[in-house]
N, C-alpha and C. Protein backbone atom coordinates (compact mmCIF):
# COMPACT_ATOMS: atom_id res chain seq x y z
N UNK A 1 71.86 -11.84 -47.32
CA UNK A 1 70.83 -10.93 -47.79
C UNK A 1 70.70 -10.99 -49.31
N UNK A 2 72.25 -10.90 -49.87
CA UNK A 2 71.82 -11.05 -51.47
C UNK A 2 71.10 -12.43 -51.98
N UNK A 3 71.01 -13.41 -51.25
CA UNK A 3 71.02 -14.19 -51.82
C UNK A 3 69.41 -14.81 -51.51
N UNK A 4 68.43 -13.78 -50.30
CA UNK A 4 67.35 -13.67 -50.54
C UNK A 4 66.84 -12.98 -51.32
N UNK A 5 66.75 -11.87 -51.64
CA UNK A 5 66.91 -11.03 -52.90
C UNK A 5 67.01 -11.90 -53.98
N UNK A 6 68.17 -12.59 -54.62
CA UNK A 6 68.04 -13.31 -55.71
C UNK A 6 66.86 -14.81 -55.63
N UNK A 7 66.50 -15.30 -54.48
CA UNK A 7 65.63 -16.20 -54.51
C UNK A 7 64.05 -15.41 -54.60
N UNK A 8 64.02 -14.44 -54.12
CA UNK A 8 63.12 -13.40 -54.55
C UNK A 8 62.25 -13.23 -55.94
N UNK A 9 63.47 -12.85 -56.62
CA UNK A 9 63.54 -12.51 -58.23
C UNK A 9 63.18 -13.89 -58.76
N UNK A 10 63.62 -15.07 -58.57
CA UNK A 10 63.39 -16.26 -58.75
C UNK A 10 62.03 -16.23 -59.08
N UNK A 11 61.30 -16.84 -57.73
CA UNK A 11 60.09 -16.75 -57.54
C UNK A 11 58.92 -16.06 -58.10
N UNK A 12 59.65 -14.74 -58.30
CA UNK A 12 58.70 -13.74 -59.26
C UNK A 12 59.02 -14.51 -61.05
N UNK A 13 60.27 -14.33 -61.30
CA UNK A 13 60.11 -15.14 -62.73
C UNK A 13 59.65 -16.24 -62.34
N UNK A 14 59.40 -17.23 -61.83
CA UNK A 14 58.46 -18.63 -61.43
C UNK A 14 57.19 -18.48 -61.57
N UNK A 15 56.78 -17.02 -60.81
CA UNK A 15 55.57 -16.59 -61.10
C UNK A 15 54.86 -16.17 -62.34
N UNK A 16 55.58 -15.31 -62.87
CA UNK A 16 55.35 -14.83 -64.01
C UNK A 16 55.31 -15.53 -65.49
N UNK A 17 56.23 -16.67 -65.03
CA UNK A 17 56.02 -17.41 -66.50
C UNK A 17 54.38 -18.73 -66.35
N UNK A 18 54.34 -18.56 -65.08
CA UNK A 18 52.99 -19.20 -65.30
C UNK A 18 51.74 -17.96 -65.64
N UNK A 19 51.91 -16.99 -65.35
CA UNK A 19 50.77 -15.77 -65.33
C UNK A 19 50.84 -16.06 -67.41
N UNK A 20 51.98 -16.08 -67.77
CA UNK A 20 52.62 -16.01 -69.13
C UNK A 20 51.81 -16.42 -69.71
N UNK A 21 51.80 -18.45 -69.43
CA UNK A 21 51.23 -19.66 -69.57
C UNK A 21 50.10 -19.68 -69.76
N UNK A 22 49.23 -18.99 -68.69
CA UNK A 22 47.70 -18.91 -68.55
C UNK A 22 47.43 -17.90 -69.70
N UNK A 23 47.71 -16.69 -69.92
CA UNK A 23 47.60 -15.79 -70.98
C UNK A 23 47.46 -16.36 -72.21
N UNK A 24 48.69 -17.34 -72.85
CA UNK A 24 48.82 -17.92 -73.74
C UNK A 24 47.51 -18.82 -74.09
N UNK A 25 47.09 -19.38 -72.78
CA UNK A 25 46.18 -20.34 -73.13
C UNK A 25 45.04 -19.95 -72.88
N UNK A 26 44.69 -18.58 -72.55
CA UNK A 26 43.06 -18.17 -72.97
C UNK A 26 43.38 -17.25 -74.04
N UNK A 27 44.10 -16.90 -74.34
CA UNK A 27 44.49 -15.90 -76.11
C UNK A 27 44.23 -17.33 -77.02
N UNK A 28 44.55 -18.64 -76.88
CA UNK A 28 44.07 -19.80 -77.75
C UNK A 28 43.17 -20.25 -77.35
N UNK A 29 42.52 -19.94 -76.64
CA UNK A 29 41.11 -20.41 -76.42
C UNK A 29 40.44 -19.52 -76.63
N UNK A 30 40.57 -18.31 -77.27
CA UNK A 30 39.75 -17.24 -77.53
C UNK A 30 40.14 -17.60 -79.25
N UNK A 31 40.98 -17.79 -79.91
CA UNK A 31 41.43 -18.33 -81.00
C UNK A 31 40.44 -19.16 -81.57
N UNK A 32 40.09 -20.54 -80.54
CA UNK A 32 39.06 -21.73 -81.34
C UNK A 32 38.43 -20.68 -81.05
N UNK A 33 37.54 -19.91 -80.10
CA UNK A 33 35.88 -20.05 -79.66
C UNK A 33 35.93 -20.47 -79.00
N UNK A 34 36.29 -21.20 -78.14
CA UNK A 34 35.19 -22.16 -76.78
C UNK A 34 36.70 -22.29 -76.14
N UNK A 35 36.20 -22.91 -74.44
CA UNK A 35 36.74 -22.54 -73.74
C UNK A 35 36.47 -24.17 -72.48
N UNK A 36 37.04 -25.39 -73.39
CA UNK A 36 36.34 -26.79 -72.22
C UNK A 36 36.16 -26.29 -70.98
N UNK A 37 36.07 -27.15 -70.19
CA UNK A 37 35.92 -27.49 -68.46
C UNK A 37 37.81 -28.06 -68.05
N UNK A 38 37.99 -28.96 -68.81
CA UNK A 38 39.27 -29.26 -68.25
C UNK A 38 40.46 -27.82 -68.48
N UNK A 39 40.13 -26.96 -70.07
CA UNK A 39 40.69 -25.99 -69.67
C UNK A 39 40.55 -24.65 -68.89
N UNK A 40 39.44 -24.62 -68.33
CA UNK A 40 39.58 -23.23 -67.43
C UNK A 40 39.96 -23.90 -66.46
N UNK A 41 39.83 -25.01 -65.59
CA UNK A 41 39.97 -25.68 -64.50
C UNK A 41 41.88 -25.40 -64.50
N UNK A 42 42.44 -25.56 -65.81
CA UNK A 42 43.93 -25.43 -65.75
C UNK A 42 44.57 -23.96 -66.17
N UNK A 43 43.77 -23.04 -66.74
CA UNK A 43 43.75 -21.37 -66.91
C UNK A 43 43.89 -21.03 -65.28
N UNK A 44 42.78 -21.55 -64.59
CA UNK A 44 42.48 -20.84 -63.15
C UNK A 44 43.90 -21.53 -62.32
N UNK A 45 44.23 -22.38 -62.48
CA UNK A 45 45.31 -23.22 -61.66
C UNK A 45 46.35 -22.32 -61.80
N UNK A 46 47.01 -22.45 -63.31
CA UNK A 46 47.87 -21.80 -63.71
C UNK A 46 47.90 -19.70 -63.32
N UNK A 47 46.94 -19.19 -63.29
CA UNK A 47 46.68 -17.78 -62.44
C UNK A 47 46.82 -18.06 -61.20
N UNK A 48 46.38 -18.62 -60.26
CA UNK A 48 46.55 -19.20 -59.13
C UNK A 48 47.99 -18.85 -58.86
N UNK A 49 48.91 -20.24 -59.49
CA UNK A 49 49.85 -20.24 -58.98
C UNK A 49 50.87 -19.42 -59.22
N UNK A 50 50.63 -18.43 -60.44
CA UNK A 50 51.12 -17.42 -60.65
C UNK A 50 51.02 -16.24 -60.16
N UNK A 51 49.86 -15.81 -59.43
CA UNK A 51 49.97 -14.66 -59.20
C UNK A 51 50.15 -14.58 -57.29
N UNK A 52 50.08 -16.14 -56.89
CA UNK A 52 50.95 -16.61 -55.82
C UNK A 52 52.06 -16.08 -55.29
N UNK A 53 52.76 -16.87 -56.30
CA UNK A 53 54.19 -16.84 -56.31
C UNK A 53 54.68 -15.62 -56.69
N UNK A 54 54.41 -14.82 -57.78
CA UNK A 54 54.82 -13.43 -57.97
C UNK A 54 55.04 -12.43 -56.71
N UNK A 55 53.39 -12.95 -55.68
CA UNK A 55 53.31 -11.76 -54.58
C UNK A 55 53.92 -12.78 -53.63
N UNK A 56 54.54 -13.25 -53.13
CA UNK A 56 55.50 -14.72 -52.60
C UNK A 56 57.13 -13.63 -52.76
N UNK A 57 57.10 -13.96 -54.04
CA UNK A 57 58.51 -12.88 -54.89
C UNK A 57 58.26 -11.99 -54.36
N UNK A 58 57.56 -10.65 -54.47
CA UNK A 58 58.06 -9.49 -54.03
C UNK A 58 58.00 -9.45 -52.31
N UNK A 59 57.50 -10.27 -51.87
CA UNK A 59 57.69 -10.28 -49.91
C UNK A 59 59.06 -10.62 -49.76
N UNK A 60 59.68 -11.74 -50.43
CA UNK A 60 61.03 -11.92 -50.64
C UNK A 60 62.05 -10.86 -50.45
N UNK A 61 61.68 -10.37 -52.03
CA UNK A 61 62.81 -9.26 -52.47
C UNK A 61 62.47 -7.63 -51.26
N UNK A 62 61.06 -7.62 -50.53
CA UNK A 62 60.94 -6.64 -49.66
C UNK A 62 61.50 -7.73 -48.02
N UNK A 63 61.83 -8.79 -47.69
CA UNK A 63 62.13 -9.40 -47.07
C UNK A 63 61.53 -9.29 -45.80
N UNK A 64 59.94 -9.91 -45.83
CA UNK A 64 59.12 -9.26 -44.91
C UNK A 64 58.59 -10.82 -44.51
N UNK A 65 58.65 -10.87 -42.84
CA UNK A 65 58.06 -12.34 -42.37
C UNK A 65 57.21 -13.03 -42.91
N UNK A 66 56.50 -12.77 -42.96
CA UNK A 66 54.95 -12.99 -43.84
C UNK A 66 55.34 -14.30 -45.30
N UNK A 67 56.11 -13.31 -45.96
CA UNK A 67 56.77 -14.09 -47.17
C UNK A 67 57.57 -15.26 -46.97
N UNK A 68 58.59 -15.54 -46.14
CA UNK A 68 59.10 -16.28 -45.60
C UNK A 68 58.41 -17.50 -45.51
N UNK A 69 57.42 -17.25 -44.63
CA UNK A 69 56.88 -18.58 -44.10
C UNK A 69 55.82 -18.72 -45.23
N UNK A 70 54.86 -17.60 -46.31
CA UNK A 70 54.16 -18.62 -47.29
C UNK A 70 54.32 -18.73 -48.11
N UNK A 71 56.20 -18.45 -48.60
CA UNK A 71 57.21 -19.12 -49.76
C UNK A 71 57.23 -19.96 -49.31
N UNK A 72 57.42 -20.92 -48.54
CA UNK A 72 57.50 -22.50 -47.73
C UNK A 72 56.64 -23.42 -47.87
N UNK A 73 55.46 -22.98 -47.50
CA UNK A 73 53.96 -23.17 -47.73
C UNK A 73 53.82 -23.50 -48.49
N UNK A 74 53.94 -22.63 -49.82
CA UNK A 74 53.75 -22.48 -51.26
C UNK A 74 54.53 -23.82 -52.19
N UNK A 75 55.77 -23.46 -51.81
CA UNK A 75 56.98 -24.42 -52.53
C UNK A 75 56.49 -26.05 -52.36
N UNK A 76 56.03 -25.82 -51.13
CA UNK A 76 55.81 -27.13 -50.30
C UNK A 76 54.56 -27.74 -51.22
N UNK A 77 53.23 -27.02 -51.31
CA UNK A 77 52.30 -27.75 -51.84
C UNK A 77 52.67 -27.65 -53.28
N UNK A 78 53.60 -27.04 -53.86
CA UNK A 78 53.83 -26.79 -55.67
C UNK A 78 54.51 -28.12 -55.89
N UNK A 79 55.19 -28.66 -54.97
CA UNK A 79 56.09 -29.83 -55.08
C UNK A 79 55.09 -31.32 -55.29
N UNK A 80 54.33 -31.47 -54.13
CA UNK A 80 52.54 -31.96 -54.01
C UNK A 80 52.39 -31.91 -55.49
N UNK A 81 51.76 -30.51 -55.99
CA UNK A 81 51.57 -30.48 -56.93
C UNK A 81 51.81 -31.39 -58.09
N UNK A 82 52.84 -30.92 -58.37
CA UNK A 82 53.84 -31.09 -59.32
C UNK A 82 53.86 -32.49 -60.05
N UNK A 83 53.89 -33.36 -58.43
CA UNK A 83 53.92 -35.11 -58.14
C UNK A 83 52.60 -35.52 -58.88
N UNK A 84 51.81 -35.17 -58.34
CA UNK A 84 50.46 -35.16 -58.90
C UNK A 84 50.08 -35.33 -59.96
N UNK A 85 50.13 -34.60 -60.98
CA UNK A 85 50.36 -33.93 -61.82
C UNK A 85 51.35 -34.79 -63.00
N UNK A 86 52.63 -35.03 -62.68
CA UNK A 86 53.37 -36.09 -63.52
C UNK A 86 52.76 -37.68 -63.41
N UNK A 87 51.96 -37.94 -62.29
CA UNK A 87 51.50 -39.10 -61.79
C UNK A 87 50.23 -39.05 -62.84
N UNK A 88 49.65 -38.51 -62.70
CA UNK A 88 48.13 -38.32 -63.94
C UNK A 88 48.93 -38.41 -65.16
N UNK A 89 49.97 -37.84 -65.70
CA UNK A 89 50.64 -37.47 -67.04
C UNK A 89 50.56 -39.43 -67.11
N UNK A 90 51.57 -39.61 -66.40
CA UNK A 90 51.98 -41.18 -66.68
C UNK A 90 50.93 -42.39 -66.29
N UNK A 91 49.47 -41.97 -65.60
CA UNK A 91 49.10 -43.05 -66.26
C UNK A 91 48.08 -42.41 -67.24
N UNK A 92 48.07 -41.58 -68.07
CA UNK A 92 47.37 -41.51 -69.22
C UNK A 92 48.36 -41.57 -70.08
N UNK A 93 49.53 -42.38 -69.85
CA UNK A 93 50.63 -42.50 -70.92
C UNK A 93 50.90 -41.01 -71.80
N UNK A 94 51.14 -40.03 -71.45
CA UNK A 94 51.75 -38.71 -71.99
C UNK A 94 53.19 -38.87 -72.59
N UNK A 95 54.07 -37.96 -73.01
CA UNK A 95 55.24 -37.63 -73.16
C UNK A 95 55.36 -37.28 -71.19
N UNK A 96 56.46 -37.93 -70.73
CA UNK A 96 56.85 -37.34 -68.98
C UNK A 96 58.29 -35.90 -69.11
N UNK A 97 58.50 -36.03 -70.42
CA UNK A 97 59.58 -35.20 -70.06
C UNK A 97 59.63 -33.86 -69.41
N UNK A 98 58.74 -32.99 -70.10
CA UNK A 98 58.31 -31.91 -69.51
C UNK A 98 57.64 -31.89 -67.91
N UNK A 99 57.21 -32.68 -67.97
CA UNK A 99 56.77 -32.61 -66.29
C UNK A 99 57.66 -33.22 -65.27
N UNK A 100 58.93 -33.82 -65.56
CA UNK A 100 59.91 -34.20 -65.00
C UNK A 100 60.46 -33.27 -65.03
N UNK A 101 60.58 -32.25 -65.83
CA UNK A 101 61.27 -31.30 -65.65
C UNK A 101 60.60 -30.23 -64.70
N UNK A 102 59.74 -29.87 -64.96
CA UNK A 102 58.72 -29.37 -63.77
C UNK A 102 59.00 -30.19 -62.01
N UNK A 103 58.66 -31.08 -62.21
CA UNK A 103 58.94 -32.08 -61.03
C UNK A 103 60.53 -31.54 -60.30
N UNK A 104 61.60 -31.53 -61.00
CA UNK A 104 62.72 -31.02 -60.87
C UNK A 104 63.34 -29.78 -60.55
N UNK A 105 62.70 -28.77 -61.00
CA UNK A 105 63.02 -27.65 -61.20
C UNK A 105 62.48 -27.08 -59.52
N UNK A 106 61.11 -27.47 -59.32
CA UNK A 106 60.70 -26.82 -57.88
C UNK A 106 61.17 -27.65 -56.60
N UNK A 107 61.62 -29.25 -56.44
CA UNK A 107 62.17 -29.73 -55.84
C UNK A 107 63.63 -28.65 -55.56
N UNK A 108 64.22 -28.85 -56.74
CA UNK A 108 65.44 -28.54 -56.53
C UNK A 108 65.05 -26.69 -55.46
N UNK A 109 63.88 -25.72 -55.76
CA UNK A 109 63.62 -24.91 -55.53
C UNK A 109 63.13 -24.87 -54.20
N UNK A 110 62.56 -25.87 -53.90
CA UNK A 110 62.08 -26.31 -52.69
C UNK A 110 63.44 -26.61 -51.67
N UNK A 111 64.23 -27.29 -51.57
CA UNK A 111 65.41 -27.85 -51.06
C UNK A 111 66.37 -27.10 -50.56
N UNK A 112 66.34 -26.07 -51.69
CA UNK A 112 67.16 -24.62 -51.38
C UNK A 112 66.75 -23.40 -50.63
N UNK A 113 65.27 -23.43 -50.99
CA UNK A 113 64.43 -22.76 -50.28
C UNK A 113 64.22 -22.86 -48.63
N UNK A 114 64.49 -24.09 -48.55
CA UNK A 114 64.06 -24.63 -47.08
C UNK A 114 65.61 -24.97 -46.31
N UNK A 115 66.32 -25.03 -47.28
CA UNK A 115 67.28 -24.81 -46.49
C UNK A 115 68.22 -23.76 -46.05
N UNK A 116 67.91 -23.08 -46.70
CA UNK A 116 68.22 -21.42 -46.40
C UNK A 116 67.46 -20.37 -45.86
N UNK A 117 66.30 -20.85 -46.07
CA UNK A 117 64.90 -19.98 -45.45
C UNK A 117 64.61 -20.48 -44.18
N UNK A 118 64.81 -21.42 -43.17
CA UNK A 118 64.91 -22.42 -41.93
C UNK A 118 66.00 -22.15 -41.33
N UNK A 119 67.13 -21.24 -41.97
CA UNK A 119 68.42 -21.66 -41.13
C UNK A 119 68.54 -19.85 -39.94
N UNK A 120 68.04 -20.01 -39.20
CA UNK A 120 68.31 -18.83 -37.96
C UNK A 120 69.56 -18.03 -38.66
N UNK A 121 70.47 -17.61 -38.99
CA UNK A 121 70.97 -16.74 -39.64
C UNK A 121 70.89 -16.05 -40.54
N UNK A 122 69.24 -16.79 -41.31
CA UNK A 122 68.70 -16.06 -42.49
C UNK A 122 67.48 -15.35 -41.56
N UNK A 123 66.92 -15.57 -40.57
CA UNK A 123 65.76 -15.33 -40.35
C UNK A 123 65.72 -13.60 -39.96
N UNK A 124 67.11 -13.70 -39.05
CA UNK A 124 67.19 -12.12 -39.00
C UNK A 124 67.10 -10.90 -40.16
N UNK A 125 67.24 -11.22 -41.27
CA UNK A 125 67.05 -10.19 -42.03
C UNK A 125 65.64 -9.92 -42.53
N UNK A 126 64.76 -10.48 -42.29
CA UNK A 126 63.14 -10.56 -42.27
C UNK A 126 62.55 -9.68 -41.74
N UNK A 127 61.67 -8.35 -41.77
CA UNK A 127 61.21 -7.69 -40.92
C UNK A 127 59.61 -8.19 -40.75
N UNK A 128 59.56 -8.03 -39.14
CA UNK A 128 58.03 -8.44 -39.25
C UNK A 128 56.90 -7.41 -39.61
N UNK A 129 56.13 -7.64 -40.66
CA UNK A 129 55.08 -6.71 -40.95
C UNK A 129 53.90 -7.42 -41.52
């Protein structure tokens, strides 16, 4: 049980530092004036997946079926994501470090996730609602 609870809290800081992210980057885009196409396209992504995962987090930490299965969901296409995402970085020749680290961080989140969230001895503490 504690240790859904702490994957919980996870998820919500996972969440929240992208809600963070997006903030940051329309407070500087309110900074220049203008507002491209490639960046709202990555403002809206970044809200997206933040305010996802936040409500992901608190189904967690309330440990309610629902959450379970679209923390899984979620992790699952963030990973997709993620791949994606470092794959565009590297062939427009970028710096990869940061998105390897990204790449890393939700794998590793994913792995743990699914293997503890899949295993019938976790499932019982889930209420269905």
């Amino acid at each position: 049980m504690r240790f859904i609870r702490l994957l919980g809290a996870v998820v919500i800081f996972y969440g929240l530092s992208y809600l963070l992210h997006a903030g940051m980057q329309i407070a500087s885009g309110m900074y220049v004036g203008r507002f491209p196409i490639p960046w709202v396209l990555i403002i809206v992504l970044n809200l997206t997946i933040g305010f996802v995962t936040a409500v992901n987090g608190v189904g967690l930490l309330l440990t309610r079926a629902w959450s379970r299965i679209a923390w899984l969901v979620t992790v699952t296409v963030l990973v997709l994501l993620h791949d994606l995402i470092l794959l565009l970085w590297y062939l427009l020749k970028q710096d990869l470090t940061g998105q390897l680290l990204n790449v890393l961080l939700i794998f590793f989140l994913a792995v743990i996730s699914w293997g503890k969230l899949t295993d019938e001895s976790t499932k019982k503490y889930f209420t269905p609602t």
